[in-house]
Structure formats: C-alpha cells, structure tokens
C-alpha atoms as a PDB file:
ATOM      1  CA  UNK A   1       0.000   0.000   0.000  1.00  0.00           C
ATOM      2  CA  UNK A   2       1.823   2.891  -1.111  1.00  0.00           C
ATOM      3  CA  UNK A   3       1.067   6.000  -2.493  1.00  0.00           C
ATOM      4  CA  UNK A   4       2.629   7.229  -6.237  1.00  0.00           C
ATOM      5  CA  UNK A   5       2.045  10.447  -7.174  1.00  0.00           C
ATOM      6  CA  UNK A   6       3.738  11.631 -10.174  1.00  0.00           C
ATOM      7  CA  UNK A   7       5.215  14.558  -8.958  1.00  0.00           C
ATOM      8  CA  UNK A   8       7.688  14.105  -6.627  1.00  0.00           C
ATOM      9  CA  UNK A   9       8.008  17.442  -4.495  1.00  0.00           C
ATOM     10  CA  UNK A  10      11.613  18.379  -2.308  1.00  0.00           C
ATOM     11  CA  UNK A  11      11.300  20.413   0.450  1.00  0.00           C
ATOM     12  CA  UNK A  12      14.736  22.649  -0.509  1.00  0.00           C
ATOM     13  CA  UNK A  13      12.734  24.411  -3.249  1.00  0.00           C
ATOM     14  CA  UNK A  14      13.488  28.033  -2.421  1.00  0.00           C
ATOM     15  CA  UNK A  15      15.759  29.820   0.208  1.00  0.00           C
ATOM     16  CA  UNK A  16      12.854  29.858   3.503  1.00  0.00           C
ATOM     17  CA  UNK A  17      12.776  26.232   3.500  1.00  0.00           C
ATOM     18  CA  UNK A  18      16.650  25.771   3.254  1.00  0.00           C
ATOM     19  CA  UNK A  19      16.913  27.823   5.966  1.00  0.00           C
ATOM     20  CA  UNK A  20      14.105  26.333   8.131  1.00  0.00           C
ATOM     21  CA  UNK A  21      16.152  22.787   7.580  1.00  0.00           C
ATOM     22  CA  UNK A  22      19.059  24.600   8.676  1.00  0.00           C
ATOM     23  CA  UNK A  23      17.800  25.680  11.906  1.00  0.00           C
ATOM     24  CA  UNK A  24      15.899  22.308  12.283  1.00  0.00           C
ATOM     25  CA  UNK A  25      19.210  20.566  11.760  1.00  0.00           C
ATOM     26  CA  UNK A  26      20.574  22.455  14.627  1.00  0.00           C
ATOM     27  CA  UNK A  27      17.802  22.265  16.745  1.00  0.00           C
ATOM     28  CA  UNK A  28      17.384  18.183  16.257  1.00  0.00           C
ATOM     29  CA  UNK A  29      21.242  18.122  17.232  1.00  0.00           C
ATOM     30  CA  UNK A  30      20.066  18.285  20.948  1.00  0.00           C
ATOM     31  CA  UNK A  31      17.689  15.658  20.860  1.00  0.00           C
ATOM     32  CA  UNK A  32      20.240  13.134  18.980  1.00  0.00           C
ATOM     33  CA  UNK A  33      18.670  13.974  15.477  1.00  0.00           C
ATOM     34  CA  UNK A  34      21.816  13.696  13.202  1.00  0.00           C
ATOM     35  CA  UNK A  35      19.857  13.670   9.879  1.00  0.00           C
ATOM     36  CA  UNK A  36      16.981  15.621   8.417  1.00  0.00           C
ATOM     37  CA  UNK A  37      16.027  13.958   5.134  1.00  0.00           C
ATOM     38  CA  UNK A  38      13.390  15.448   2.590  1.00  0.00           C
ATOM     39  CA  UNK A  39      10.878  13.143   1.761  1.00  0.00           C
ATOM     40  CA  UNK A  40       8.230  12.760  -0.606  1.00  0.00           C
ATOM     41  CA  UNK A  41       5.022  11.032   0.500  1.00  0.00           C
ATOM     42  CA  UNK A  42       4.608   8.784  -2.358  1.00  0.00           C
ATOM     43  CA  UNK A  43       7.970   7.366  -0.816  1.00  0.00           C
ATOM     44  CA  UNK A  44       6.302   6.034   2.598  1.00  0.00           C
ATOM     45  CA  UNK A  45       5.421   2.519   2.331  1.00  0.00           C
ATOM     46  CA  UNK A  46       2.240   1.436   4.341  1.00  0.00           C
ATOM     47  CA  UNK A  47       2.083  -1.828   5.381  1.00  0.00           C
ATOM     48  CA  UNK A  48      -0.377  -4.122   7.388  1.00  0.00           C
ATOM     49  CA  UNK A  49       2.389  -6.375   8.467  1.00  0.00           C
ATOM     50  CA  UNK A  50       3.693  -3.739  10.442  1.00  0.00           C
ATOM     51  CA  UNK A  51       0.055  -3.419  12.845  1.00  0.00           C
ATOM     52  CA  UNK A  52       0.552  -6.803  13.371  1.00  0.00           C
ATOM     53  CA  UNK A  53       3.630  -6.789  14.702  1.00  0.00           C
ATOM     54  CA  UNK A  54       1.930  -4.842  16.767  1.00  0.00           C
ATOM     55  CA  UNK A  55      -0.144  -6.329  18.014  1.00  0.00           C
ATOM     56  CA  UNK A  56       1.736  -9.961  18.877  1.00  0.00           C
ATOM     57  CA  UNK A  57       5.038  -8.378  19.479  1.00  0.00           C
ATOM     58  CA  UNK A  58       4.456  -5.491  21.963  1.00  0.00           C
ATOM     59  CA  UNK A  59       3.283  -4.970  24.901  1.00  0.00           C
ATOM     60  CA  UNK A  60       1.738  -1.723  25.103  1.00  0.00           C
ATOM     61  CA  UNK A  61      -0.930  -2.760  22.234  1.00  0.00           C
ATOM     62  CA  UNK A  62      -4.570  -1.861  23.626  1.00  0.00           C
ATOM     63  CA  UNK A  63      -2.376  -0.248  26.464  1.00  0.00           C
ATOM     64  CA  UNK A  64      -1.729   3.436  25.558  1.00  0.00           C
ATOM     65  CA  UNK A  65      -3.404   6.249  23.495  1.00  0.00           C
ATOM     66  CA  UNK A  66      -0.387   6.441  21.044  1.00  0.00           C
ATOM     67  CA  UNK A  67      -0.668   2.586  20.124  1.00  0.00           C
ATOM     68  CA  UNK A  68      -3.059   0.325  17.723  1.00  0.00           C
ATOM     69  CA  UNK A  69      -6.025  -0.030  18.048  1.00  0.00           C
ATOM     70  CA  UNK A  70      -5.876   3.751  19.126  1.00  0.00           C
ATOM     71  CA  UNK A  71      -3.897   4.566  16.659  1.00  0.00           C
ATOM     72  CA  UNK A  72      -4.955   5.018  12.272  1.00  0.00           C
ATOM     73  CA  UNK A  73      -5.335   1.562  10.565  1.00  0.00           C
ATOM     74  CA  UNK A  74      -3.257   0.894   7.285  1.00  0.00           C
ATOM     75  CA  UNK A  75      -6.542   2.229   5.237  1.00  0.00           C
ATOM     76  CA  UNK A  76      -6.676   5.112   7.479  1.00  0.00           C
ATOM     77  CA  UNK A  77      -2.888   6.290   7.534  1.00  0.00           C
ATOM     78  CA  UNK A  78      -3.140   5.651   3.810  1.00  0.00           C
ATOM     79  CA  UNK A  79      -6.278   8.100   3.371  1.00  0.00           C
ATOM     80  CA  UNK A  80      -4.121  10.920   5.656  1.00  0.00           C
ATOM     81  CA  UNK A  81      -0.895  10.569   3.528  1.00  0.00           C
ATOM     82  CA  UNK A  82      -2.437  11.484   0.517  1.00  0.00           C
ATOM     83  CA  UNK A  83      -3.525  14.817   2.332  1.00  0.00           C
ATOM     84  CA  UNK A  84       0.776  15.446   2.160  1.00  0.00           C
ATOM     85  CA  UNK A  85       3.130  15.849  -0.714  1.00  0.00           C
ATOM     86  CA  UNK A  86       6.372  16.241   1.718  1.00  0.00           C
ATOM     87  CA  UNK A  87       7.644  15.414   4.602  1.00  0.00           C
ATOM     88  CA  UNK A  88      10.611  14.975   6.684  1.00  0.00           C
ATOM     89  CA  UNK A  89      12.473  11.630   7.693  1.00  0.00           C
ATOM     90  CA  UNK A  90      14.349  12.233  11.421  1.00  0.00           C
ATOM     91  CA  UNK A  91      17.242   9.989  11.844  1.00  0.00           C
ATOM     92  CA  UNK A  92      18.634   9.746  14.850  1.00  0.00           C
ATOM     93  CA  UNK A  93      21.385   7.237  16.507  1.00  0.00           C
ATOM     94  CA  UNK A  94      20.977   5.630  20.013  1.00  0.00           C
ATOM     95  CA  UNK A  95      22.419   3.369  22.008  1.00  0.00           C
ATOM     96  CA  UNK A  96      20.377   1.754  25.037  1.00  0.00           C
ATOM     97  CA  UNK A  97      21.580  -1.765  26.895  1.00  0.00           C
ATOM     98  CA  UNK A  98      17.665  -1.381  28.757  1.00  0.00           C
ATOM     99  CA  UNK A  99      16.144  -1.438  25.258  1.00  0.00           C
ATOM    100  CA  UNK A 100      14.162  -4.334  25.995  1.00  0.00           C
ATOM    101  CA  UNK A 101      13.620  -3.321  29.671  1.00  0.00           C
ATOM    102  CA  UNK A 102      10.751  -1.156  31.173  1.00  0.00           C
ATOM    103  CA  UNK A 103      12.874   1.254  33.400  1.00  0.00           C
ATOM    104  CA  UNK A 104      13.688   4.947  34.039  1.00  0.00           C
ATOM    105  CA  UNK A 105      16.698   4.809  31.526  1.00  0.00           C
ATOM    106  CA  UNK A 106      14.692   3.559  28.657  1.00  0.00           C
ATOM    107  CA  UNK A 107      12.320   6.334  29.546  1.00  0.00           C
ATOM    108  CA  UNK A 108      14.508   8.867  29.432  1.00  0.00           C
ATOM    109  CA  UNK A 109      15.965   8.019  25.997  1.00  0.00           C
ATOM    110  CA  UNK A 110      12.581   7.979  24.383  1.00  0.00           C
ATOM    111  CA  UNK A 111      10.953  11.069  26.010  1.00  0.00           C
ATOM    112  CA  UNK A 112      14.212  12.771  24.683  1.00  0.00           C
ATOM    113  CA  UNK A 113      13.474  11.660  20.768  1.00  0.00           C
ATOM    114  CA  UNK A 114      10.011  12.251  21.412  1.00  0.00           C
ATOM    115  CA  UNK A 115      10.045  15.685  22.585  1.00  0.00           C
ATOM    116  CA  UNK A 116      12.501  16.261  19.583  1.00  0.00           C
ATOM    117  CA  UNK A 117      10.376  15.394  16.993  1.00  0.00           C
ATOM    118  CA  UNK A 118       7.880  17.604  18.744  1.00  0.00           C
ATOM    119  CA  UNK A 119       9.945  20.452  18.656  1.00  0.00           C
ATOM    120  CA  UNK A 120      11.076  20.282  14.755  1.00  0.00           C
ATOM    121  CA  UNK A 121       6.921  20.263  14.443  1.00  0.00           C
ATOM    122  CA  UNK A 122       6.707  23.061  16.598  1.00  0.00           C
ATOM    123  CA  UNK A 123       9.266  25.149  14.679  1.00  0.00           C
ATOM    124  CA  UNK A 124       7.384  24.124  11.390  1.00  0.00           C
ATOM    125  CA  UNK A 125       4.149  25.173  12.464  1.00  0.00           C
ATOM    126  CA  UNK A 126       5.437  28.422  13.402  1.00  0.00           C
ATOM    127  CA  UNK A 127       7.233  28.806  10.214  1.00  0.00           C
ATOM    128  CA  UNK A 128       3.901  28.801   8.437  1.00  0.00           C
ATOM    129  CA  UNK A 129       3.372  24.841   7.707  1.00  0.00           C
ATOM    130  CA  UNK A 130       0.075  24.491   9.510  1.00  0.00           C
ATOM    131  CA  UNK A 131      -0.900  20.886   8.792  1.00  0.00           C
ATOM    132  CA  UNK A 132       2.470  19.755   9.952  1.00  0.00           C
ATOM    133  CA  UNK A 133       2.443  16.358  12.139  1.00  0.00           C
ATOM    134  CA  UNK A 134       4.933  14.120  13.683  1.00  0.00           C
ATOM    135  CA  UNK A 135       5.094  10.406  14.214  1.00  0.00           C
ATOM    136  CA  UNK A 136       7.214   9.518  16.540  1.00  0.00           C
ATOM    137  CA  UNK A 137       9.689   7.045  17.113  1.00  0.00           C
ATOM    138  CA  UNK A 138       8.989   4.221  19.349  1.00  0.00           C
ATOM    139  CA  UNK A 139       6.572   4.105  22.249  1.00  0.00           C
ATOM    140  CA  UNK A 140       5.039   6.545  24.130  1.00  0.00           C
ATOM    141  CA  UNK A 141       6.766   6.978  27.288  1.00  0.00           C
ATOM    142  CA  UNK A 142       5.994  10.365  28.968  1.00  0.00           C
ATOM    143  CA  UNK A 143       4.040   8.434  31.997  1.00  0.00           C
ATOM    144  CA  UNK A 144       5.806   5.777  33.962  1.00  0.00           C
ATOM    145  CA  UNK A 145       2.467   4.298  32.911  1.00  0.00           C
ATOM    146  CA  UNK A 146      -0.165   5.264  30.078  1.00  0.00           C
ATOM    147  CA  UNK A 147      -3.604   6.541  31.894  1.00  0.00           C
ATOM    148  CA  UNK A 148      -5.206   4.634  29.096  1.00  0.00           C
ATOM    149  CA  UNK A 149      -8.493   4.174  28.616  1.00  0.00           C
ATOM    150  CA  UNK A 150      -8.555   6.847  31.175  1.00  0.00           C
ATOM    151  CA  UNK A 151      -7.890  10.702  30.084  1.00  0.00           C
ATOM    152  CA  UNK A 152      -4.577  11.287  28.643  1.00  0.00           C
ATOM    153  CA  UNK A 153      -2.105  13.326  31.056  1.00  0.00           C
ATOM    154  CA  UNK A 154      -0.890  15.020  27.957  1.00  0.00           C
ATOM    155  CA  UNK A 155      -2.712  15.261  25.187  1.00  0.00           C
ATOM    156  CA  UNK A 156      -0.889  18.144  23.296  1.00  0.00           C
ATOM    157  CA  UNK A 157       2.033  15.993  23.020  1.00  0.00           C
ATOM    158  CA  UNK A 158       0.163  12.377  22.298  1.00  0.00           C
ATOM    159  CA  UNK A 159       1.738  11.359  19.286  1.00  0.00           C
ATOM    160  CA  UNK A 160       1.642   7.928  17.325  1.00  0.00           C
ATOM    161  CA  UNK A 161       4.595   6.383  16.487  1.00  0.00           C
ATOM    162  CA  UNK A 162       5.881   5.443  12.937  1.00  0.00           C
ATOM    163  CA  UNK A 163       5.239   2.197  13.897  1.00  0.00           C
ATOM    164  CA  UNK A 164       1.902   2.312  15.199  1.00  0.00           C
ATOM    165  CA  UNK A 165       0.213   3.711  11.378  1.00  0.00           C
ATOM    166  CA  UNK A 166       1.250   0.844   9.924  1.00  0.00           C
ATOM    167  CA  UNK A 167       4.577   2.269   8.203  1.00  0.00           C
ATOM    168  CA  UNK A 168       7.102  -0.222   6.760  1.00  0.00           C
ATOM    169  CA  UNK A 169      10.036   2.164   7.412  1.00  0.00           C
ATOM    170  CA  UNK A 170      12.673  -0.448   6.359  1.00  0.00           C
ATOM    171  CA  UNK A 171      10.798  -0.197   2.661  1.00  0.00           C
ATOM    172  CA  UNK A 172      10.340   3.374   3.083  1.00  0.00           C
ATOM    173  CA  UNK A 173      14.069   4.308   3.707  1.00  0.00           C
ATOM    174  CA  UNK A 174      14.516   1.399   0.656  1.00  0.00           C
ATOM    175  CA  UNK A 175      12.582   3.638  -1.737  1.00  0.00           C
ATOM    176  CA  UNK A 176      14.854   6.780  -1.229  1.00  0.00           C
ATOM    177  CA  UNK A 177      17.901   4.249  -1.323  1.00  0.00           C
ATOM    178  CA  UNK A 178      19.079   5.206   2.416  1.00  0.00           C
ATOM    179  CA  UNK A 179      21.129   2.495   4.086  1.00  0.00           C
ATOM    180  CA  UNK A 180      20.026   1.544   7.226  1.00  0.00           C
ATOM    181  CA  UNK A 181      21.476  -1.513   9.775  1.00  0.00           C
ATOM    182  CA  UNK A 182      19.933  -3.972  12.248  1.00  0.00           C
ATOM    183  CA  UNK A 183      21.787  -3.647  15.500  1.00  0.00           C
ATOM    184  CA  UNK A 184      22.826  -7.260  16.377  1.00  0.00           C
ATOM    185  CA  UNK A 185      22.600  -6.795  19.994  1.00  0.00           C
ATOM    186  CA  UNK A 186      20.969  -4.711  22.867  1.00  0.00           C
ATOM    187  CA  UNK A 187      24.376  -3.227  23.467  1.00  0.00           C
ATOM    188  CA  UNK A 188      25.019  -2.023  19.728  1.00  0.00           C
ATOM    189  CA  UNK A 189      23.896   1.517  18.250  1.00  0.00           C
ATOM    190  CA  UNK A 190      20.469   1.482  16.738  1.00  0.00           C
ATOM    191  CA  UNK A 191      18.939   3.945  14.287  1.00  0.00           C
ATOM    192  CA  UNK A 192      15.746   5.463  15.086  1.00  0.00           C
ATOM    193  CA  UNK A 193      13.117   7.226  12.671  1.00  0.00           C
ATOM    194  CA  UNK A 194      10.858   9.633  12.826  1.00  0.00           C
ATOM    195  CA  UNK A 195       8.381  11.616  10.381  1.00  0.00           C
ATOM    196  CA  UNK A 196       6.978  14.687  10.037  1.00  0.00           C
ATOM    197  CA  UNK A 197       4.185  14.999   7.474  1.00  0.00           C
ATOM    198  CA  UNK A 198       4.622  19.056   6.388  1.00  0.00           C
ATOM    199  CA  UNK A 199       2.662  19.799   3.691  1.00  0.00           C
END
C-alpha cells in the first residue's frame, strides 16, 4: 500500500525552506537527530504487516493512546498521507543496553526523541506549515504508565509512532535508497526514525 504520485516534491525548493532545515538541523542536534532527510510522501510505504507486529510483538498494544487499536489503521494512515506531498524523515542514533527493559533509563531516551520530533513540528508550524504532524519514534513513554483508557495526562504531546500507522520504514528508507542496519545486539547503536508529514 503505497502511495505514487507523479510529482515528486523536495522540500529545498526556495531559500525559507533551506533555511528552516538549517535551523531544524541544529535544533534536532540536541535531541540526537543527526539527519533531516526530505521526503516525498509517495515514498512512505504502508504496510499491514507492520500493525501486526503490533499487536503480537508489543506490549503496550490496547495499552496506551499512542498505540493500535488507538492509533490510524493501514486504510486510514493511507487516506491521511495522501492529504501530504512532503515530509521529513528524522534519523537519529541511540544506544540503550535497557532497550528491551521497562525502566527509568529507557524512559529517558525515548521522552528525549520524542520531545525532539515535537519540537522540529513546533518550529514548522510556526514557520507557516500548519498541517504539519509528527510520528514519533517508538513508544510513548511520557508516563511511567499510560492513563489509558482513562484521560490522557498530555494530550498536546500524544503522538503515534511510525510504527503504530502501519509504516514499513525499512521499505520506506529502501525507496529513497538510504542504508540503514539492524543492530545485532541490545548493546550495539540502533537507528531510530521519525516523520513529520509538512505539507
């Protein structure tokens, strides 16, 4: 499920949005952003596969607002992609030996890239890109533990992951010929993705 418009639409098309990826790039440097790649929506690569990992491989599925079945299906986030022509692939590099763990440490690490791709929204919105929107990467993690079903502690900030709308991102950073590697062990850097759907 993919989208393939015939255009194909780069953000660096005048001097304001160079600039506004120059002060992103700086900005997303203190929340372990390294990378701010242009992206053209046709490029993101919905999958169902992906909700179903989901759904048998995590634990916070039917647990918090910024996970399935809260979160758009694959015929939903398709529908809401073709409302976009650009957006803007975060890559960041982590390293966390509590990956797999549930603990303050973990936390930390993901609020961090959280509130980053937050911020880079922010700045866009202000700059004039009003239907800007972030997905995340990973989990929510801003509460030791998700109020869900119960009223979200904070909702301006609920976000859904990448993850969580059904996007492939190993085909998607495939399709703009980015190379990308599986860490082979919790100990190992990982790379982490987020988008940010801008116009």
């Amino acid at each position: 499920m993919q989208n393939n418009p015939k255009n194909v639409y780069f953000i660096e098309n005048n001097r304001k949005e160079k600039d506004i990826i120059a002060e992103l790039g700086k900005l997303g440097k203190r929340y372990n952003i390294n990378e701010i790649i242009p992206l053209n929506t046709g490029d993101i690569c919905v999958a169902p596969w992906v909700r179903l990992k989901c759904k048998y491989g995590c634990n916070k599925y039917g647990k918090s607002w910024c996970c399935p079945p809260e979160t758009p299906t694959p015929e939903k986030m398709q529908a809401i992609l073709k409302e976009y022509r650009k957006a803007l692939l975060l890559c960041g590099v982590l390293r966390n030996g509590d990956f797999y763990k549930d603990n303050q440490r973990k936390r930390r690490i993901q609020v961090n890239t959280w509130k980053g791709t937050l911020a880079l929204e922010r700045r866009l919105f202000l700059a004039g890109y009003y239907k800007v929107f972030g997905l995340v990467s990973e989990n929510c993690a801003l509460c030791k533990t998700c109020t869900y079903p119960q009223e979200c502690k904070f909702p301006q900030d609920r976000r859904p992951s990448v993850e969580s709308c059904s996007i492939d991102i190993f085909q998607t950073l495939g399709n703009i010929n980015k190379q990308f590697q599986i860490a082979q062990n919790v100990t190992a850097e990982y790379n982490c993705y987020s988008i940010i759907l801008l116009e």
